[in-house]
Protein backbone atom coordinates (compact mmCIF):
# COMPACT_ATOMS: atom_id res chain seq x y z
CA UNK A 1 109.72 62.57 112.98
CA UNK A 2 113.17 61.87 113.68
CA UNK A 3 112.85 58.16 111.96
CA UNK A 4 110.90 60.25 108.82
CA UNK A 5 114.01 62.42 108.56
CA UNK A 6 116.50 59.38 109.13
CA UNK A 7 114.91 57.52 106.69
CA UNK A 8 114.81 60.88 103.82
CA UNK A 9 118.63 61.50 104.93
CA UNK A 10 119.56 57.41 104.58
CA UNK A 11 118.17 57.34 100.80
CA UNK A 12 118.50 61.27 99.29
CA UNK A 13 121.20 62.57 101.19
CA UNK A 14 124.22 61.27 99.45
CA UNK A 15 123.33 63.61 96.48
CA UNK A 16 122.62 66.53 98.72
CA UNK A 17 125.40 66.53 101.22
CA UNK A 18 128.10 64.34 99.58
CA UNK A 19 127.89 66.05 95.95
CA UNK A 20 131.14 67.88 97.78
CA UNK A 21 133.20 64.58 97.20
CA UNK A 22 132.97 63.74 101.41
CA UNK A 23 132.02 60.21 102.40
CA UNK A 24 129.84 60.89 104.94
CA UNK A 25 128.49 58.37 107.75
CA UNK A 26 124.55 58.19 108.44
CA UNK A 27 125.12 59.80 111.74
CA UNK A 28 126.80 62.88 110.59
CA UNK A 29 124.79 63.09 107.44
CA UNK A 30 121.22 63.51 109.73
CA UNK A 31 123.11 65.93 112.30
CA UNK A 32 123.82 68.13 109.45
CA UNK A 33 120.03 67.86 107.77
CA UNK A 34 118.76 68.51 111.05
CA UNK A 35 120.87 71.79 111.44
CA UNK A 36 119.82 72.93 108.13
CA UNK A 37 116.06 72.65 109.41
CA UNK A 38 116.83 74.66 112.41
CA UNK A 39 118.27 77.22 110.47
CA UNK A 40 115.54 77.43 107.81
CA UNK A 41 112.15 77.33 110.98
CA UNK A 42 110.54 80.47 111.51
CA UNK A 43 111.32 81.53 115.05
CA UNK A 44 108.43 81.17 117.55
CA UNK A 45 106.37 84.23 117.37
CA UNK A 46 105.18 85.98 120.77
CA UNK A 47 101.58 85.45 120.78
CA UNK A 48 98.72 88.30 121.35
CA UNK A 49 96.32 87.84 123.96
CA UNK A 50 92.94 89.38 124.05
CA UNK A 51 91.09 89.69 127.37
CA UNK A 52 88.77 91.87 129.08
CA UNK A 53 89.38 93.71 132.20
CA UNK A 54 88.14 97.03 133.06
CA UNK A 55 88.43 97.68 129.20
CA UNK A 56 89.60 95.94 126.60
CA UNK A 57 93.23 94.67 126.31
CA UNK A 58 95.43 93.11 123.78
CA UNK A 59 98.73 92.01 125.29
CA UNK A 60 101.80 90.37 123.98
CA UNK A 61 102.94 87.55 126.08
CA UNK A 62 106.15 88.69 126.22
CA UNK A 63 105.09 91.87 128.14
CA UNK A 64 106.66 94.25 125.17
CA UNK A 65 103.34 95.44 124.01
CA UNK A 66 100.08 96.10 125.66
CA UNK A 67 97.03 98.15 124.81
CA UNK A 68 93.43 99.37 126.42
CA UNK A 69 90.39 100.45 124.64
CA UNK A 70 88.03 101.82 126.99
CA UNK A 71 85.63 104.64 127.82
CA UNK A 72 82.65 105.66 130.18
CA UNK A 73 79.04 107.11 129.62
CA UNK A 74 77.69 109.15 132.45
CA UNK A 75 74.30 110.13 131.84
CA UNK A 76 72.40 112.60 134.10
CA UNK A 77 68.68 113.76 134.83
CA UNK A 78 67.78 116.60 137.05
CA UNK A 79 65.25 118.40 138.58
CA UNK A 80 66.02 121.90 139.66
CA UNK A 81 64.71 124.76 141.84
CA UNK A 82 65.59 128.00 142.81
CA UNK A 83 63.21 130.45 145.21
CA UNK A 84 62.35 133.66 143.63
CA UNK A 85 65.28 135.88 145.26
CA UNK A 86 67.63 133.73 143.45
CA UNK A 87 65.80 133.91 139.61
CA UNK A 88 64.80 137.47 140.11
CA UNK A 89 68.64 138.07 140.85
CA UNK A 90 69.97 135.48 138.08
CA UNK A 91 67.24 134.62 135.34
CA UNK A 92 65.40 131.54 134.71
CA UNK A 93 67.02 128.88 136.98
CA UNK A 94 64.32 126.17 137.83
CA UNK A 95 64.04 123.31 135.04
CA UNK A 96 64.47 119.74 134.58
CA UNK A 97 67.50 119.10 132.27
CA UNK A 98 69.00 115.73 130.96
CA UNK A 99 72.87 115.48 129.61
CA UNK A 100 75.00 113.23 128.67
CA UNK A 101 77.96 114.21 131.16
CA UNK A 102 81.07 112.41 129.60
CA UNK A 103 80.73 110.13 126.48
CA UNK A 104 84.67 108.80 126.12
CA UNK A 105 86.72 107.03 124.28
CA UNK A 106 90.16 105.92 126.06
CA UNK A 107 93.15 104.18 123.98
CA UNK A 108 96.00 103.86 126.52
CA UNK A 109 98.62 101.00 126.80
CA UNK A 110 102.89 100.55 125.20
CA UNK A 111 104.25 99.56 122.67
CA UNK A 112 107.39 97.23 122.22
CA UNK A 113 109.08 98.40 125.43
CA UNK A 114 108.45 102.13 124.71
CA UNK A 115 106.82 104.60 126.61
CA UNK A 116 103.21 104.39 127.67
CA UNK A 117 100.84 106.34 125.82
CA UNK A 118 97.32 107.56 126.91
CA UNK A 119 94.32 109.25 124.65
CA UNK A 120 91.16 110.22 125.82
CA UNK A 121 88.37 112.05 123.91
CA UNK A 122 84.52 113.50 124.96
CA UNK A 123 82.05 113.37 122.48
CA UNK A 124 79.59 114.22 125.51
CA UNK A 125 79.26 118.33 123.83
CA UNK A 126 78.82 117.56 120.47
CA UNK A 127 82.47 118.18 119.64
CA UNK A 128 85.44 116.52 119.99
CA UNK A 129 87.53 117.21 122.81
CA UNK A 130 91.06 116.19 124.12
CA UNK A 131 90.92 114.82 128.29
CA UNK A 132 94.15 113.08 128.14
CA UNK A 133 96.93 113.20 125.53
CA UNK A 134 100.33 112.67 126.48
CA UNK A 135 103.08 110.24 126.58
CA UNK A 136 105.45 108.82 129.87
CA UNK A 137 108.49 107.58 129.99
CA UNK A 138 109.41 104.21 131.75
CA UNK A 139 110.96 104.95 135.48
CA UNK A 140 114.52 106.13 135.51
CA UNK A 141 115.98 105.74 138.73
CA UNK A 142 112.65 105.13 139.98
CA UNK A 143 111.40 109.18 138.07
CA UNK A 144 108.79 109.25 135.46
CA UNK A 145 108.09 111.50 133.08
CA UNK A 146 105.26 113.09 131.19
CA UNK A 147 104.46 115.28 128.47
CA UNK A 148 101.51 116.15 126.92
CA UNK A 149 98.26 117.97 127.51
CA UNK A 150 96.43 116.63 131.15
CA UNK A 151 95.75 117.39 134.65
CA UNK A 152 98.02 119.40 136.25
CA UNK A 153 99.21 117.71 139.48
CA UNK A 154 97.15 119.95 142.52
CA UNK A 155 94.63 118.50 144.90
CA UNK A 156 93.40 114.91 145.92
CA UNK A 157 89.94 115.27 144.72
CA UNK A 158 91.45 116.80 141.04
CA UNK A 159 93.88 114.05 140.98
CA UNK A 160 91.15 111.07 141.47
CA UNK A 161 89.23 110.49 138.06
CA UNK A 162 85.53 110.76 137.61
CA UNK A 163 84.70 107.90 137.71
CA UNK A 164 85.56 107.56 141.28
CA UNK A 165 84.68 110.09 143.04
CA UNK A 166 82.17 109.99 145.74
CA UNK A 167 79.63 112.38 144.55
CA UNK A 168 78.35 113.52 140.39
CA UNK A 169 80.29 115.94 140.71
CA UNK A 170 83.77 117.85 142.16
CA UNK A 171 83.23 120.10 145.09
CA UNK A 172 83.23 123.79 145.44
CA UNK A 173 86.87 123.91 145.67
CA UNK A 174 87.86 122.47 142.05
CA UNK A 175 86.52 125.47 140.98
CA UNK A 176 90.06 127.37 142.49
CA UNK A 177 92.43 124.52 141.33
CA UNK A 178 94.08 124.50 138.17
CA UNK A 179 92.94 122.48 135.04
CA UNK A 180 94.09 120.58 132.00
CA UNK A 181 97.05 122.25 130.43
CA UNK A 182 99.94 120.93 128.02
CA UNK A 183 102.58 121.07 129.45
CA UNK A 184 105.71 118.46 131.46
CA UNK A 185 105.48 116.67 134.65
CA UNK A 186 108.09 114.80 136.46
CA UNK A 187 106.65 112.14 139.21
CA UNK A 188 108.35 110.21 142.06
CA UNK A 189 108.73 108.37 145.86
CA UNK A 190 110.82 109.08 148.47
CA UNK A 191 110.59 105.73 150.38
CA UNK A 192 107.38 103.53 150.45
CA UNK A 193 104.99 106.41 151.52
CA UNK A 194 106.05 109.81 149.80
CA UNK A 195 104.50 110.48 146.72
CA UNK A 196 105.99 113.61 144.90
CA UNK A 197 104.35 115.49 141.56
CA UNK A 198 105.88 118.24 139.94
CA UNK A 199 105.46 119.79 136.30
CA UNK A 200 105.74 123.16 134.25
CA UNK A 201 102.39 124.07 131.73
CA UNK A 202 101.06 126.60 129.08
CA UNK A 203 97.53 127.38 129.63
CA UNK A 204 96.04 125.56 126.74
CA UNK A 205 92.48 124.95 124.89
CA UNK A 206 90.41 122.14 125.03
CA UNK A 207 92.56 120.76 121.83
CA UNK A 208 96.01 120.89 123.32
CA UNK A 209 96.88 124.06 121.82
CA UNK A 210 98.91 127.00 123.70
CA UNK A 211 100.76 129.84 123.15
CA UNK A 212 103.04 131.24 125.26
CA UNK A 213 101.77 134.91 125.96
CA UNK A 214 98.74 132.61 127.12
CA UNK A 215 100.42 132.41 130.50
CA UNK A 216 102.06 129.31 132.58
CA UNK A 217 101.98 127.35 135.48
CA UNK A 218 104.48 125.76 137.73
CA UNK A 219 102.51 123.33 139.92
CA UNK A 220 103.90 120.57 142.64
CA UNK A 221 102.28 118.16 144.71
CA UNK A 222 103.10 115.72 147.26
CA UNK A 223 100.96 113.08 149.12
CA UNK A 224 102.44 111.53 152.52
CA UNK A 225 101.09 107.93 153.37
CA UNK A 226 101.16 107.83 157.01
CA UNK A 227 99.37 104.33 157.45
CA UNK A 228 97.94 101.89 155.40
CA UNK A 229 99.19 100.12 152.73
CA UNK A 230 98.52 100.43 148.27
CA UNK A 231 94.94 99.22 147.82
CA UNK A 232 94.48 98.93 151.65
CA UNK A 233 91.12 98.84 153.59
CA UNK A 234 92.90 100.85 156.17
CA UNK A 235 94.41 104.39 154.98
CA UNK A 236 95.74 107.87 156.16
CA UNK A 237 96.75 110.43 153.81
CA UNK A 238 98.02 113.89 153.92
CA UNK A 239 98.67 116.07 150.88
CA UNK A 240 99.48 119.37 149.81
CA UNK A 241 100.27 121.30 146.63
CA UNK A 242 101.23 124.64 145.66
CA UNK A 243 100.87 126.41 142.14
CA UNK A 244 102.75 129.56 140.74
CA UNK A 245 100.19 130.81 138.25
CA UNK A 246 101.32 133.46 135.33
CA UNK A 247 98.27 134.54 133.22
CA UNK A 248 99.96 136.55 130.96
CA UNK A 249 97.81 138.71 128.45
CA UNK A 250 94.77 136.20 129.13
CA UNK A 251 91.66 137.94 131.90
CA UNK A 252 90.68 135.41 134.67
CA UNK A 253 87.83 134.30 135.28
CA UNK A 254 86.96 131.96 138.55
CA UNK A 255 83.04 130.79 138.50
CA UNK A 256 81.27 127.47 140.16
CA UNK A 257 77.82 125.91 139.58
CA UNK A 258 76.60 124.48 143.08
CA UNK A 259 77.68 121.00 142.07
CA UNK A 260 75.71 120.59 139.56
CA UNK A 261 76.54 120.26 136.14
CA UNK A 262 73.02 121.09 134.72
CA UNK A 263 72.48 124.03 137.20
CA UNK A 264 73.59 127.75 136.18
CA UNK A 265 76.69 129.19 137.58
CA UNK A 266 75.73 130.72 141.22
CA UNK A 267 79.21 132.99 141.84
CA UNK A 268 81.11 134.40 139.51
CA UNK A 269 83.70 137.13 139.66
CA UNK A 270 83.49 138.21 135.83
CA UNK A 271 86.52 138.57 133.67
CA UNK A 272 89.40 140.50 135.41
CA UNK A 273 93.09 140.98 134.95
CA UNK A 274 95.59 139.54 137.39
CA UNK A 275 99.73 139.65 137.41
CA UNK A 276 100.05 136.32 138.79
CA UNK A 277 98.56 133.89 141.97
CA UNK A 278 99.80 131.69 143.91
CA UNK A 279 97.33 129.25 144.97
CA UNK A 280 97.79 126.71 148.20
CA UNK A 281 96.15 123.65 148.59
CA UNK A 282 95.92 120.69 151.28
CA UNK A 283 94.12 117.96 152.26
CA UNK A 284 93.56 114.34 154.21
CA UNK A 285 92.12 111.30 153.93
CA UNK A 286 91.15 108.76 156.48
CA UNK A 287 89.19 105.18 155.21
CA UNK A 288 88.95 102.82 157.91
CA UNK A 289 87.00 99.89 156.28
CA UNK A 290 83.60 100.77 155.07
CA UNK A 291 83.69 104.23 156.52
CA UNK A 292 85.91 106.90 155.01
CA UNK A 293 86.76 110.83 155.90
CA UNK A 294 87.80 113.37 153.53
CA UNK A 295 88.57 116.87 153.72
CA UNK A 296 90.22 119.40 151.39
CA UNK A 297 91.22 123.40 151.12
CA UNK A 298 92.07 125.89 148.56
CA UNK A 299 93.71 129.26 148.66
CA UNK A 300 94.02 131.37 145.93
CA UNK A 301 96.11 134.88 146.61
CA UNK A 302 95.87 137.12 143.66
CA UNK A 303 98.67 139.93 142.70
CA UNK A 304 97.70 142.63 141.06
CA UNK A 305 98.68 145.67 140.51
CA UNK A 306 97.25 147.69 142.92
CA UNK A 307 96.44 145.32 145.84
CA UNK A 308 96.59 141.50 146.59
CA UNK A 309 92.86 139.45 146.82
CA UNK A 310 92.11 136.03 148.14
CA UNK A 311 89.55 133.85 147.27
CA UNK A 312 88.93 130.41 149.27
CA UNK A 313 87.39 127.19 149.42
CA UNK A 314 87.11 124.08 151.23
CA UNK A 315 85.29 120.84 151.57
CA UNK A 316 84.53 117.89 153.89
CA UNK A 317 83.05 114.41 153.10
CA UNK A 318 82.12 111.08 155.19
CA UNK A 319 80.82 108.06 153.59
CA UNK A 320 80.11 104.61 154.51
CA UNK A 321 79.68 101.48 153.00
CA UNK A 322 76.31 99.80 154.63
CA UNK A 323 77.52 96.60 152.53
CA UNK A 324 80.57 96.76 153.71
CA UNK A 325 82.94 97.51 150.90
CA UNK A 326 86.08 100.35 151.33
CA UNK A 327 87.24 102.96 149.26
CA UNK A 328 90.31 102.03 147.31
CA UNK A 329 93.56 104.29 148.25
CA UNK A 330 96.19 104.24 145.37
CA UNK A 331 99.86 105.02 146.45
CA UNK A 332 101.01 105.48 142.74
CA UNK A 333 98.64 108.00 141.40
CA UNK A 334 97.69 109.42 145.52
CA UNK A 335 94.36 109.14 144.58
CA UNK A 336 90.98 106.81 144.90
CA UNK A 337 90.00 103.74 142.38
CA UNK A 338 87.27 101.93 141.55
CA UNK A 339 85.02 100.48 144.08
CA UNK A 340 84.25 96.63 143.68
CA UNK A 341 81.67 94.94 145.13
CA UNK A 342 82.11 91.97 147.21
CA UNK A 343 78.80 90.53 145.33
CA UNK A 344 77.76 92.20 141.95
CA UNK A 345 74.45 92.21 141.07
CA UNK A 346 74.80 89.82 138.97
CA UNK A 347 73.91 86.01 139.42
CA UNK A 348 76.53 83.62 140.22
CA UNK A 349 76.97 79.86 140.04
CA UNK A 350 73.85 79.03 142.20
CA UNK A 351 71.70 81.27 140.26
CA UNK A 352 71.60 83.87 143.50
CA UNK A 353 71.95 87.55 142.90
CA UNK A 354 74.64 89.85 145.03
CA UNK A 355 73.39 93.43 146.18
CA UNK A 356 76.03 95.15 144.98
CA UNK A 357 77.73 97.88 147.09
CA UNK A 358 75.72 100.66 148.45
CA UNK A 359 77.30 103.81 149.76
CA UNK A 360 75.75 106.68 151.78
CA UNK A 361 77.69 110.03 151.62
CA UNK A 362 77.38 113.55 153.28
CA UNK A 363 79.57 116.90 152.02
CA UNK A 364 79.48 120.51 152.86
CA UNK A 365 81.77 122.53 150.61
CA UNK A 366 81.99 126.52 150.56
CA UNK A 367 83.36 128.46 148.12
CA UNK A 368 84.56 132.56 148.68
CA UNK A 369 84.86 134.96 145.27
CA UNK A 370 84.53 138.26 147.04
CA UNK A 371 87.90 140.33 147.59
CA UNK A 372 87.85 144.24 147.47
CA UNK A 373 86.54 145.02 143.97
CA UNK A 374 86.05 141.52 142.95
CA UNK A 375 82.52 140.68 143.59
CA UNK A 376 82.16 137.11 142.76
CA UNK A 377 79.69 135.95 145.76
CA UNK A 378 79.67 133.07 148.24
CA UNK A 379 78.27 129.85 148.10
CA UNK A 380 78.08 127.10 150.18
CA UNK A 381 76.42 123.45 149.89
CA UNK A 382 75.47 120.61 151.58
CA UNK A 383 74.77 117.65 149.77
CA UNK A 384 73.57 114.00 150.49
CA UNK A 385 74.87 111.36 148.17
CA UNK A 386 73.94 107.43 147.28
CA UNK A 387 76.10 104.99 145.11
CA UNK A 388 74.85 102.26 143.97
CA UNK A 389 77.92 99.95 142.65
CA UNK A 390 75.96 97.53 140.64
CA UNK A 391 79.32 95.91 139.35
CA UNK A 392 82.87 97.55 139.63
CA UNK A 393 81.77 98.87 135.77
CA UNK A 394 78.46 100.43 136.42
CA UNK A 395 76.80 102.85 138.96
CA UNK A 396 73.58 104.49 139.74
CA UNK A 397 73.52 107.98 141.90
CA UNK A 398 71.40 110.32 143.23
CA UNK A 399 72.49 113.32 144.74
CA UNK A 400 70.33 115.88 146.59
CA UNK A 401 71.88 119.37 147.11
CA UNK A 402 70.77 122.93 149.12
CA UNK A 403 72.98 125.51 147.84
CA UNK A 404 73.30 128.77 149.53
CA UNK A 405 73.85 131.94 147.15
CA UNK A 406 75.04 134.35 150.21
CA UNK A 407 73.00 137.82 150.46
CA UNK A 408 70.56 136.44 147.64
CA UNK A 409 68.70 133.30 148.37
CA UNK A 410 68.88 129.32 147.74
CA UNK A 411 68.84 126.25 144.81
CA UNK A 412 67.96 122.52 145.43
CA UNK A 413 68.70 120.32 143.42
CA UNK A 414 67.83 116.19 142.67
CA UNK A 415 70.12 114.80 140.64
CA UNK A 416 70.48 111.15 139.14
CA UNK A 417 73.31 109.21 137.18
CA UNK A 418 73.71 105.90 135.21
CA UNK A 419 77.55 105.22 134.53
CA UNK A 420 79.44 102.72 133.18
CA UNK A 421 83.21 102.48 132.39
CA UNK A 422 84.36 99.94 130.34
């Protein structure tokens, strides 16, 4: 190339660069060509990358701009049955139901050094409906911020996504810990192993949208690694949260289905008016390699006008892996991950198929709705729980659960799900 251009500049040249009267040498007459073609080339463009892991993802190699387009399906079939106390007391309750649980779409990533971005929507309903929508900032002095409509920061078991958690569904206890709102959260460390949350929120609709006689929330969490390490296979955790809870013009009502999505709502306290609670949570978690311990409890005290009314709830879970996998403890977000198998079941190089990663679980969980005049009955369940992690995208579980409907009578229910995330 460089002959090419001394060759172009040896025979044109003189009526290009010495048209200004100059007698130029060869030498100087090429260094000035070649400057001209450095100043005329298109600058090297960052190139875009397109790869898959654990969704899609288009990133820019220079880091400025990277997005995700995923989602999950979580389908579920169950057979249900309730003895006569409980249907002659509640209806119709026995039945075998199918649903799709969650159907979403997730778009999440940044954009040229900006803040990160994150929107989810379930189809699952029929309707269109925000799970995530919000925007975060990047870390200032090691502080992040969010706004947007999302989980408000209270519990380990509300805090890990649904993806990952052990059983189909949350435990009694998410039924007394706050929900998606729109709202502004601030997040943090102190050190390696404290993990603060904290965050102000209107009560909101399933579209974002909130008003302010609609009540508020001021909600804070913090999660204390005591051992272990991010990602670990060796973990203890403590956590506990507290919520300030102003319901303004808007009746409460608490209910919970006995784990079951497809199953009828078992307590229920009914609409009733409230000034404001306060509700306490706290929990632990303990994974040791393939076995893991978890254990959570929620207080709610109610202040109303005439008299103050607790409801309560708690919950404790032990699982092991029998193919020896671990649960995966994330110090960022003090919650669980994905699960992946040390073989999918999927064939490799040889042609030899992995088993996956099989999980056995056990839970009890109790929920309490009755406080003076608030009625809303006591339930408690057991349930036994296997996971089938065919890859670390897709799952099979079946769940088998006795619920106990206090002073009335008892459900069982067999549950399956197919799930994958992508």
């Amino acid at each position: 190339m460089r002959w090419f251009v001394f060759a172009w500049a040896f025979v044109y040249a003189p009526g290009v660069l010495v048209g200004q009267g100059e007698d130029v040498g060869v030498s100087e007459r090429l260094a000035r060509i070649e400057r001209r073609l450095a100043a005329v080339r298109a600058p090297d463009e960052p190139r875009l990358r397109v790869r898959y892991a654990d969704g899609l993802r288009l990133e820019r190699d220079d880091g400025a701009v990277r997005i995700r387009i995923g989602g999950r399906i979580h389908y579920d079939v169950a057979a249900i049955d309730a003895d006569d106390d409980i249907e002659r007391a509640l209806g119709a309750v026995s039945t075998v139901a199918t649903e799709f649980r969650r159907a979403r779409i997730t778009l999440a990533g940044r954009l040229e050094h900006g803040p990160v971005f994150r929107m989810q929507v379930d189809f699952a309903d029929g309707v269109a409906r925000f799970k995530n929508l919000w925007l975060e900032s990047l870390p200032v002095a090691g502080v992040v911020a969010r706004i947007g409509f999302f989980r408000e920061p209270l519990g380990l078991e509300s805090s890990t996504s649904a993806n990952h958690i052990t059983f189909l569904e949350r435990s009694l206890a998410h039924a007394l810990t706050p929900g998606r709102s729109t709202g502004v959260m601030v997040r943090g460390a102190i050190g390696e192993r404290l993990r603060w949350f904290a965050g102000g929120f209107m009560h909101a609709d399933a579209f974002g949208e909130a008003a302010s006689g609609d009540g508020y929330d001021l909600t804070g969490r913090f999660a204390l690694l005591l051992w272990g390490e991010d990602r670990g296979t060796r973990v203890a955790q403590i956590g506990a949260g507290y919520a300030f809870r102003h319901d303004g013009r808007t009746d409460v009502r608490v209910r919970a289905r006995p784990e079951a999505h497809l199953a009828p709502f078992l307590v229920d306290t009914g609409a009733f008016s409230v000034n404001r609670t306060d509700v306490v949570a706290a929990d632990i978690a303990i994974v040791h390699g393939p076995w893991s311990l978890q254990a959570e409890t929620v207080h709610h005290v109610l202040h109303r006008d005439a008299d103050v009314g607790r409801f309560h709830a708690y919950y404790v879970l032990g699982s092991v892996f029998v193919t020896g996998e671990s649960r995966v403890y994330r110090a960022a977000s003090a919650s669980f991950q994905g699960v992946r198998p040390a073989r999918d079941l999927t064939p490799d190089d040889t042609g030899r198929w992995g088993p996956g990663a099989i999980e056995l679980a056990l839970r009890v969980s109790r929920i309490d709705l009755d406080s003076g005049s608030i009625r809303g009955g006591r339930l408690t369940d057991a349930t036994a729980g296997v996971n089938w992690y065919l890859t670390p995208a897709a799952r099979i579980s079946f769940n088998a659960i006795l619920a106990r409907r206090h002073g009335i009578g008892s459900v069982t229910v067999a549950q399956i799900r197919f799930a994958i995330r992508f």
